[in-house]
PDB file of N, CA and C in Angstrom:
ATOM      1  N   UNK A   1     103.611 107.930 117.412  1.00  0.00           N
ATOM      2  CA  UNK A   1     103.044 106.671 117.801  1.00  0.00           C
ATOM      3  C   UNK A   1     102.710 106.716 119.291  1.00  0.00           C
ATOM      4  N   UNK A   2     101.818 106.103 119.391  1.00  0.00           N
ATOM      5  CA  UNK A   2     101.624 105.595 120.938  1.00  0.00           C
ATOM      6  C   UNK A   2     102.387 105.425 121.977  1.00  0.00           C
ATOM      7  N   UNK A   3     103.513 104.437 121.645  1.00  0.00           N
ATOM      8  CA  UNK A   3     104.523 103.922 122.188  1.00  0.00           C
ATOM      9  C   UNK A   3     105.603 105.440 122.503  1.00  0.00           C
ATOM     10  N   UNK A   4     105.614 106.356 121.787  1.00  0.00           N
ATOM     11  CA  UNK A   4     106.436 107.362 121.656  1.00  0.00           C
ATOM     12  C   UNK A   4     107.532 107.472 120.905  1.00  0.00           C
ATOM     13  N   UNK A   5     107.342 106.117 119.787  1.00  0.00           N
ATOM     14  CA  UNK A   5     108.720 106.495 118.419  1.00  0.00           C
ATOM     15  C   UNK A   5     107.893 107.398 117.530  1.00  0.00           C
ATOM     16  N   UNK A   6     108.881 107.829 116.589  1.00  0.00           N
ATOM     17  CA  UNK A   6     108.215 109.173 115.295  1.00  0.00           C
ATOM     18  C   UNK A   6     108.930 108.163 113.837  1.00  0.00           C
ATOM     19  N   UNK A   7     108.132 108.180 113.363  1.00  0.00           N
ATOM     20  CA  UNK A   7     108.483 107.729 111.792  1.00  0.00           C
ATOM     21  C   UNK A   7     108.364 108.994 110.680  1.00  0.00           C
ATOM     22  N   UNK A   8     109.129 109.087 110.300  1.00  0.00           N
ATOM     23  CA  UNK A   8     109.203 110.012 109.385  1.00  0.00           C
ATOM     24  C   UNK A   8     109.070 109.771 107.917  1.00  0.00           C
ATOM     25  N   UNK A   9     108.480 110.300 106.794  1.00  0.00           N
ATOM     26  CA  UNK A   9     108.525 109.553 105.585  1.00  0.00           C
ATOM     27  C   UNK A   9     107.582 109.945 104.824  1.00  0.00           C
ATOM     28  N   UNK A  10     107.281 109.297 103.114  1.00  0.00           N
ATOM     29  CA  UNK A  10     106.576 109.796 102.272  1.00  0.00           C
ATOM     30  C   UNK A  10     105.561 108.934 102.477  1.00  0.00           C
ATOM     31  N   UNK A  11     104.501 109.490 102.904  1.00  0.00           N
ATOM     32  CA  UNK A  11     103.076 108.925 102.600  1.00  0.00           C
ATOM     33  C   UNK A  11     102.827 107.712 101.141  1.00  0.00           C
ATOM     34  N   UNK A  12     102.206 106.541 101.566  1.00  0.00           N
ATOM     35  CA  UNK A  12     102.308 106.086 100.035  1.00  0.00           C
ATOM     36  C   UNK A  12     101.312 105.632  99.832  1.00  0.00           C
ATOM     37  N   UNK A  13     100.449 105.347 101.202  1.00  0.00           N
ATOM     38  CA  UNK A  13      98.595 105.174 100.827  1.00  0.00           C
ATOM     39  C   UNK A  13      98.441 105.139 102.501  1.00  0.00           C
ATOM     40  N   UNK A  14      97.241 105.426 102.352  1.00  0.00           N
ATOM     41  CA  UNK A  14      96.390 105.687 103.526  1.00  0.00           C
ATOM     42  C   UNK A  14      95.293 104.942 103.834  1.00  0.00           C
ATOM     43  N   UNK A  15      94.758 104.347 104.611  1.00  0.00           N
ATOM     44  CA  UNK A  15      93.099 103.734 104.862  1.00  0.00           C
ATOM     45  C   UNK A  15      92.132 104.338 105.757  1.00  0.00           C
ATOM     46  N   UNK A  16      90.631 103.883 105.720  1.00  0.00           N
ATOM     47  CA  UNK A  16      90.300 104.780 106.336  1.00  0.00           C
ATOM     48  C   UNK A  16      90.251 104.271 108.121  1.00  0.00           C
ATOM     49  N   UNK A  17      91.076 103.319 108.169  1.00  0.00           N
ATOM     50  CA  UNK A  17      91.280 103.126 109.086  1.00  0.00           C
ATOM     51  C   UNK A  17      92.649 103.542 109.754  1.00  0.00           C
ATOM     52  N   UNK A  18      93.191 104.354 109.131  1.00  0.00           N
ATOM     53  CA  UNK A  18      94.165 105.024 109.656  1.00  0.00           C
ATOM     54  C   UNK A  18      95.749 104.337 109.271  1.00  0.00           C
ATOM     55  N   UNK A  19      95.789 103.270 108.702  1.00  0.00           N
ATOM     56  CA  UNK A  19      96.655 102.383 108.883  1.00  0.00           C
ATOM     57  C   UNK A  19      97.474 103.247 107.325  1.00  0.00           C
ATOM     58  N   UNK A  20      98.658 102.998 107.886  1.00  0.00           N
ATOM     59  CA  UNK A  20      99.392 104.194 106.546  1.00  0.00           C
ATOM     60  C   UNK A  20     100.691 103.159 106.050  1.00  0.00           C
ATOM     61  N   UNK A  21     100.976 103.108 104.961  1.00  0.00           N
ATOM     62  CA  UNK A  21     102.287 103.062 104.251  1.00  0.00           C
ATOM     63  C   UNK A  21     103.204 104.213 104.311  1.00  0.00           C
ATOM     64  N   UNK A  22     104.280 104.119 104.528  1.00  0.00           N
ATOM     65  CA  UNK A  22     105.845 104.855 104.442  1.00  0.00           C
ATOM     66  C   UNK A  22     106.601 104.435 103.773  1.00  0.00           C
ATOM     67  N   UNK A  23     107.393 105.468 102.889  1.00  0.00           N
ATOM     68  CA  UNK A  23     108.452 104.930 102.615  1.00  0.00           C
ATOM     69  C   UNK A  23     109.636 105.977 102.972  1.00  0.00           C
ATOM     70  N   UNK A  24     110.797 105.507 102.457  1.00  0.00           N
ATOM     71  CA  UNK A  24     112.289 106.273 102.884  1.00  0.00           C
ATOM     72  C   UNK A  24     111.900 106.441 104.084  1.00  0.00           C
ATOM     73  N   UNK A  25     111.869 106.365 105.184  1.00  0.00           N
ATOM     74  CA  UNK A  25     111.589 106.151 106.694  1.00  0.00           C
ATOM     75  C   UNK A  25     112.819 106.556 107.468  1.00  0.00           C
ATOM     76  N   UNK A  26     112.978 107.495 108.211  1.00  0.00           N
ATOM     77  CA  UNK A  26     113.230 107.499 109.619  1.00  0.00           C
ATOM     78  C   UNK A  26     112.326 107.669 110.877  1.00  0.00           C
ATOM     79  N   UNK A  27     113.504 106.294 111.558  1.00  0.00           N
ATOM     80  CA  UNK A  27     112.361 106.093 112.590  1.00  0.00           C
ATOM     81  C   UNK A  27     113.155 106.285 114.239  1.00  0.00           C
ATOM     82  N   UNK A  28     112.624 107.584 114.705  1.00  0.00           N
ATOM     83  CA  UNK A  28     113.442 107.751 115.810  1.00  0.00           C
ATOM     84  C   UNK A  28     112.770 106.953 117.344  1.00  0.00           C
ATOM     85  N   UNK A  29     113.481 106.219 118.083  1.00  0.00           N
ATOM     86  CA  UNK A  29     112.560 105.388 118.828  1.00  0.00           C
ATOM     87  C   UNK A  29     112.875 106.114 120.191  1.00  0.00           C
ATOM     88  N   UNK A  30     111.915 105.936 121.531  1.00  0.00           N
ATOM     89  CA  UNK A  30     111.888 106.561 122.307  1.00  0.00           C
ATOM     90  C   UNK A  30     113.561 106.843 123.139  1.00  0.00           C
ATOM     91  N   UNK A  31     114.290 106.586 122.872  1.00  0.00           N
ATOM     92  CA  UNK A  31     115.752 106.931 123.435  1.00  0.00           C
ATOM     93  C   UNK A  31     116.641 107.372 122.773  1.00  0.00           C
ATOM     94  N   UNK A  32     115.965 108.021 121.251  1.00  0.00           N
ATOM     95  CA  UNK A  32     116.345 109.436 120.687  1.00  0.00           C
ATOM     96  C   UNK A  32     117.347 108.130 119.146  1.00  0.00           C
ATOM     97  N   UNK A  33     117.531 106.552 119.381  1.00  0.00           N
ATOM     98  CA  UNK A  33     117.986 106.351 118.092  1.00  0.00           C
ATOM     99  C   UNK A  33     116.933 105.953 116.613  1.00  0.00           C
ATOM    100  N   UNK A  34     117.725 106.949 115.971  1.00  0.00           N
ATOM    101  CA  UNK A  34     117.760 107.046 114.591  1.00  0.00           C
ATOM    102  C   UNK A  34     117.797 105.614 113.762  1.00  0.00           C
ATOM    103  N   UNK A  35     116.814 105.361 112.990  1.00  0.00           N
ATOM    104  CA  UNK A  35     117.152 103.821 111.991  1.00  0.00           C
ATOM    105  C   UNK A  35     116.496 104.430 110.582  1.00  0.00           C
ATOM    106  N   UNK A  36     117.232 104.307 109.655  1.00  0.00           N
ATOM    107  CA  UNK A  36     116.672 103.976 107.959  1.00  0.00           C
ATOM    108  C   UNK A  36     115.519 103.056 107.838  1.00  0.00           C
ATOM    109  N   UNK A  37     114.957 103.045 107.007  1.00  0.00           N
ATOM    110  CA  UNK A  37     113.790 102.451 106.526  1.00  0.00           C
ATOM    111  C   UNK A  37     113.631 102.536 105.760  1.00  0.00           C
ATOM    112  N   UNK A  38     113.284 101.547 104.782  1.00  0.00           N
ATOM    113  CA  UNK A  38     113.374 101.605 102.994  1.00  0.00           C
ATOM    114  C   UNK A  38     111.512 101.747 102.984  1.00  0.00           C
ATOM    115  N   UNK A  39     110.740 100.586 103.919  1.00  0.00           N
ATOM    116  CA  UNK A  39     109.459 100.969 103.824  1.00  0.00           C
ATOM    117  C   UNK A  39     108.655 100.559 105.737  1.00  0.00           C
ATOM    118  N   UNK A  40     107.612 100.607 105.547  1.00  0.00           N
ATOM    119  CA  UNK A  40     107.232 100.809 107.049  1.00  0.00           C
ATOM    120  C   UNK A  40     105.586 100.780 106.793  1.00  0.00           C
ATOM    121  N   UNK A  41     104.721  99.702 107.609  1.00  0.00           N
ATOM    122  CA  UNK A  41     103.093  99.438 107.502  1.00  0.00           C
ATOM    123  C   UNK A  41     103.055 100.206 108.971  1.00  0.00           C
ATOM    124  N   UNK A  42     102.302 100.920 108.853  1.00  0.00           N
ATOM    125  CA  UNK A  42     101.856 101.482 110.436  1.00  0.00           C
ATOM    126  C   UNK A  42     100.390 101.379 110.953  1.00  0.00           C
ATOM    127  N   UNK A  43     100.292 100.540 111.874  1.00  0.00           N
ATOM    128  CA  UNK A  43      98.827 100.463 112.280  1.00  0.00           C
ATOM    129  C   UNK A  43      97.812 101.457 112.504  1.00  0.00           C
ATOM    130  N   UNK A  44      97.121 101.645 112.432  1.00  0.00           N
ATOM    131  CA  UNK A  44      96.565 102.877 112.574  1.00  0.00           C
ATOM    132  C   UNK A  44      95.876 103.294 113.393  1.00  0.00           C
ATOM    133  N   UNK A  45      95.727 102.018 114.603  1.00  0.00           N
ATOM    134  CA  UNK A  45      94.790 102.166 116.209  1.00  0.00           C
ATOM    135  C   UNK A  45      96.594 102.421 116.879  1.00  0.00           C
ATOM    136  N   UNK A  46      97.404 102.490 116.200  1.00  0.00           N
ATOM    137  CA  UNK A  46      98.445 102.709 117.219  1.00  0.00           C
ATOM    138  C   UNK A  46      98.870 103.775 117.306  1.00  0.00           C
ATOM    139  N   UNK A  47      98.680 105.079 116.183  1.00  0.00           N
ATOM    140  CA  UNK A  47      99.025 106.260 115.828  1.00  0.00           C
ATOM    141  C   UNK A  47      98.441 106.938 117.111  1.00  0.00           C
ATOM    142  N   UNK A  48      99.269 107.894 117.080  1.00  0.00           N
ATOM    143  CA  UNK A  48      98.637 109.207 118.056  1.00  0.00           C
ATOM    144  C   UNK A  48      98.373 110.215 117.348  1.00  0.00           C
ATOM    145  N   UNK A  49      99.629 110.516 116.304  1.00  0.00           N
ATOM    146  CA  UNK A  49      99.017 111.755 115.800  1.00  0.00           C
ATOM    147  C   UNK A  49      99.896 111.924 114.204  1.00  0.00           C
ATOM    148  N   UNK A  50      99.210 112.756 113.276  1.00  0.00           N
ATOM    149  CA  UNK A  50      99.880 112.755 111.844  1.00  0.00           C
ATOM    150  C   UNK A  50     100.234 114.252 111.510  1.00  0.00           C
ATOM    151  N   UNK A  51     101.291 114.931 110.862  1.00  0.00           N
ATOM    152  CA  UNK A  51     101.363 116.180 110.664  1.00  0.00           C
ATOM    153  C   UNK A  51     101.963 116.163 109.412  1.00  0.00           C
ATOM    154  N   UNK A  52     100.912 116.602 108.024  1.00  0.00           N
ATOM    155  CA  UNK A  52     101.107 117.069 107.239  1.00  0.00           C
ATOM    156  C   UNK A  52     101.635 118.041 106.390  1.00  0.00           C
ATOM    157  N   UNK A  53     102.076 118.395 105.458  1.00  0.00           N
ATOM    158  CA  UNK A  53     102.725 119.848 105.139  1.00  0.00           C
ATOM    159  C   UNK A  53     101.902 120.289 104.934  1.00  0.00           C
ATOM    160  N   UNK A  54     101.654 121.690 105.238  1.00  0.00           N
ATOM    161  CA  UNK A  54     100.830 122.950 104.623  1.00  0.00           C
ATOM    162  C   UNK A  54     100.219 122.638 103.381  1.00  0.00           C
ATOM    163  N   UNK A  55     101.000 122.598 102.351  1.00  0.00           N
ATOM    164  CA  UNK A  55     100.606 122.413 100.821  1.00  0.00           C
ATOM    165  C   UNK A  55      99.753 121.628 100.535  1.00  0.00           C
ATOM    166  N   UNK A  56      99.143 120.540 101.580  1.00  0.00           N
ATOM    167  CA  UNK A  56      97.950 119.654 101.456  1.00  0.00           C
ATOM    168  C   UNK A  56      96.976 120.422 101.583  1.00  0.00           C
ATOM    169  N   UNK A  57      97.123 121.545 102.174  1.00  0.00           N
ATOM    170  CA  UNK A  57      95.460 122.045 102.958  1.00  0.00           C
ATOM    171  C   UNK A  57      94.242 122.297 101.834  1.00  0.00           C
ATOM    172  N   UNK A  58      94.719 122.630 100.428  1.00  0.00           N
ATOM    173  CA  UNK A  58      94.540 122.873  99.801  1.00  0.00           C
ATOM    174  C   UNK A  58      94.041 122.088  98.424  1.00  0.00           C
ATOM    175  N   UNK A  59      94.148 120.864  99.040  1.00  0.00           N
ATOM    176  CA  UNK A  59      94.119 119.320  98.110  1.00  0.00           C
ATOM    177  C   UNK A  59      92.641 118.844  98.102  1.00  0.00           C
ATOM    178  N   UNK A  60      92.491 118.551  96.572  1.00  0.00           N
ATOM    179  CA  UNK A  60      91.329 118.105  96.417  1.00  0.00           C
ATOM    180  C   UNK A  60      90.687 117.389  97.584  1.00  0.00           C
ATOM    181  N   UNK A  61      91.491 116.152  97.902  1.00  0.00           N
ATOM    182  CA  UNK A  61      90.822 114.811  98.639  1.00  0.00           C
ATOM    183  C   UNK A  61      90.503 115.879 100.100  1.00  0.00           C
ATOM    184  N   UNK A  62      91.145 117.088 100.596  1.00  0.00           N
ATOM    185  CA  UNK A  62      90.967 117.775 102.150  1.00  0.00           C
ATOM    186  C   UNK A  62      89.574 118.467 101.804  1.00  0.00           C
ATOM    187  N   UNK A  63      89.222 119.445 100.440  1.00  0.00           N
ATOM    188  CA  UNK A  63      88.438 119.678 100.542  1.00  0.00           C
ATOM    189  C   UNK A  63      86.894 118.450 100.351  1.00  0.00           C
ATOM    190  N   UNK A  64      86.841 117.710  99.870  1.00  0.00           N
ATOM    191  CA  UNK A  64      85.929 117.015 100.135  1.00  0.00           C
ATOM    192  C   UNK A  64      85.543 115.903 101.630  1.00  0.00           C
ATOM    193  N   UNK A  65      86.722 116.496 102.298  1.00  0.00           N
ATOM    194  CA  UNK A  65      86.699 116.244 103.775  1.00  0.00           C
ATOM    195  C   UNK A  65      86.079 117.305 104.318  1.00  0.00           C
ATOM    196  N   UNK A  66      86.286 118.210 104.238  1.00  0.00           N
ATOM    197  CA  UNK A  66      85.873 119.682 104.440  1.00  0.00           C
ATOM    198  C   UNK A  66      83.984 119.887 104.344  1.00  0.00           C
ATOM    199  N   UNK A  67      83.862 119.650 103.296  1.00  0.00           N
ATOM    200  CA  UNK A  67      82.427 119.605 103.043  1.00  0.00           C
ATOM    201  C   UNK A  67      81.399 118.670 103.448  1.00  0.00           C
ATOM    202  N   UNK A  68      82.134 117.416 103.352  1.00  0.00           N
ATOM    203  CA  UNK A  68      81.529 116.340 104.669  1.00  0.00           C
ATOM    204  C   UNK A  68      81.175 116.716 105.831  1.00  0.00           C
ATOM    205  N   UNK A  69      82.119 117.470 106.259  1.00  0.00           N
ATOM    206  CA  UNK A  69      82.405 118.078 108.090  1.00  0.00           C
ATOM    207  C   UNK A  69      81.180 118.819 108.080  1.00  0.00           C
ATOM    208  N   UNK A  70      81.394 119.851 107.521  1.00  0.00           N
ATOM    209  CA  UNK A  70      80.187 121.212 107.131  1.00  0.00           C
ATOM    210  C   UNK A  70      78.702 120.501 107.139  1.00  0.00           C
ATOM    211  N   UNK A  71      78.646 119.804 106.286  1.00  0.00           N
ATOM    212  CA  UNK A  71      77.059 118.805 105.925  1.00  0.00           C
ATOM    213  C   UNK A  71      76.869 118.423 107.496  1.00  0.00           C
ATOM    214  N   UNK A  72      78.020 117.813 108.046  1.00  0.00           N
ATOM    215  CA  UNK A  72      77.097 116.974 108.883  1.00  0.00           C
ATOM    216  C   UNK A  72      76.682 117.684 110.081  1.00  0.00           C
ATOM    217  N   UNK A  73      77.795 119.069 110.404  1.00  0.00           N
ATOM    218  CA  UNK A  73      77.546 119.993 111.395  1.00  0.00           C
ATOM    219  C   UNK A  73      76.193 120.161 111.244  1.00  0.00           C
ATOM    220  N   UNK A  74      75.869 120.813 110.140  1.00  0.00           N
ATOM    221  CA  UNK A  74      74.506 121.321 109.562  1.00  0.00           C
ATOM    222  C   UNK A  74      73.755 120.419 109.512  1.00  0.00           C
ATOM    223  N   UNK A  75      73.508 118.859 109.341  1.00  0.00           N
ATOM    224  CA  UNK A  75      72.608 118.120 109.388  1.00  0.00           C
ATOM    225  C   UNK A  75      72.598 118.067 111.151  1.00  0.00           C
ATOM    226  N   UNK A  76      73.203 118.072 112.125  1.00  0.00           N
ATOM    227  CA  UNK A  76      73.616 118.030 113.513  1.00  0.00           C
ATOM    228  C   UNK A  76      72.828 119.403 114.140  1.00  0.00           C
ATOM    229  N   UNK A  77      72.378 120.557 113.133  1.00  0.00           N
ATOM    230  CA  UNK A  77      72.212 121.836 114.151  1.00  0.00           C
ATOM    231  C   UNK A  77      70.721 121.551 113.307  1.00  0.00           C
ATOM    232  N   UNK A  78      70.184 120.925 112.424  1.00  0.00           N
ATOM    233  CA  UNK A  78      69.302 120.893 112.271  1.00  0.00           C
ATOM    234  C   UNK A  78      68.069 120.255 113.199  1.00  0.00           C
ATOM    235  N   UNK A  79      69.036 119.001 113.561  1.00  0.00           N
ATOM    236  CA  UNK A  79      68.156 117.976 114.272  1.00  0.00           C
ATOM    237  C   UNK A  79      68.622 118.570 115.877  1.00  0.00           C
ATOM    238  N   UNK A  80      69.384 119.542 115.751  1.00  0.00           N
ATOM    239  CA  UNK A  80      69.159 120.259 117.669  1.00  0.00           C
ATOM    240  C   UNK A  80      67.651 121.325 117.633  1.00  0.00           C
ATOM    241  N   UNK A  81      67.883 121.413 116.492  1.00  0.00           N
ATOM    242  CA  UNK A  81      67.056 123.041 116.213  1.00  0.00           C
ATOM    243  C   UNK A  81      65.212 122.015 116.268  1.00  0.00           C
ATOM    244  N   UNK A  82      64.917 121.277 115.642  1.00  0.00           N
ATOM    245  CA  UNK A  82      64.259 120.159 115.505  1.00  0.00           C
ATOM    246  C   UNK A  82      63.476 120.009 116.900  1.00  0.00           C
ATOM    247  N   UNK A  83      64.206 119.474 117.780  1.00  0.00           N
ATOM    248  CA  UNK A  83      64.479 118.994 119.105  1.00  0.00           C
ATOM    249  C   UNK A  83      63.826 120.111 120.114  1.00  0.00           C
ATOM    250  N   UNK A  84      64.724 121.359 120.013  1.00  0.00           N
ATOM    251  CA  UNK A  84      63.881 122.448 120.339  1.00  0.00           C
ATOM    252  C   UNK A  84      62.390 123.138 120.253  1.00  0.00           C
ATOM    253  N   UNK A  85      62.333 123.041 119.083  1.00  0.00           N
ATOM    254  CA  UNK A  85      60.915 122.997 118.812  1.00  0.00           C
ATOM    255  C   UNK A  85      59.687 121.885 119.461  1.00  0.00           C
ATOM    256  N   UNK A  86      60.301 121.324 119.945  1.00  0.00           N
ATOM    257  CA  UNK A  86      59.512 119.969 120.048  1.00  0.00           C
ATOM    258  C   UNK A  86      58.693 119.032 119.412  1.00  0.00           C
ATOM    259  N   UNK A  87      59.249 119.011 118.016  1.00  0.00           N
ATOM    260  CA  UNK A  87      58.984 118.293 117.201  1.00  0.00           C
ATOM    261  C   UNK A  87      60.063 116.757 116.650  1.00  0.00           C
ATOM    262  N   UNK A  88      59.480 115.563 116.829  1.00  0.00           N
ATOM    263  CA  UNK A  88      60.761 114.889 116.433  1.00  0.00           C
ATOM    264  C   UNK A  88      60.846 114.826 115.490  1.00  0.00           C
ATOM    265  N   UNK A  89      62.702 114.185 114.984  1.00  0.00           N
ATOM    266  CA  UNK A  89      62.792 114.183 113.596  1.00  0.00           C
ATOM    267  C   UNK A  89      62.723 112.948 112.919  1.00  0.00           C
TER     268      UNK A  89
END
């Protein structure tokens, strides 16, 4: 988090605004104490950062993130390449 606590826990939905559900939660707050958490809404303009297990990399929903990325690079080097030429797009 922002603030500098860590929540720990099972993912239980996600938005695409970043804003996540937890559950079974530990939540260590910036002066190192430890609290239980049965569940936990986390904003998602407040996050700093998320770290997944490995075993996702490989997950349907990553690869169709994946291919999004790719498209748009490629729609992005098209319209540089475009540009160069001096033709608009």
């Amino acid at each position: 988090m922002k603030n500098g606590e860590i929540f720990r826990g099972m993912l239980l939905s996600a938005e695409d605004t970043m804003n996540l559900s937890l559950s079974e939660v530990l939540r260590t707050s910036r002066n190192g104490q430890i609290k239980k958490l049965p569940t936990v809404y986390l904003r998602g303009s407040s996050i700093r950062f998320i770290a997944l297990p490995n075993l996702l990399r490989n997950a349907p929903v990553f690869q169709k993130v994946t291919n999004m990325k790719r498209k748009m690079e490629e729609n992005r080097a098209e319209r540089g390449k475009n540009y160069v030429d001096g033709s608009v797009p």
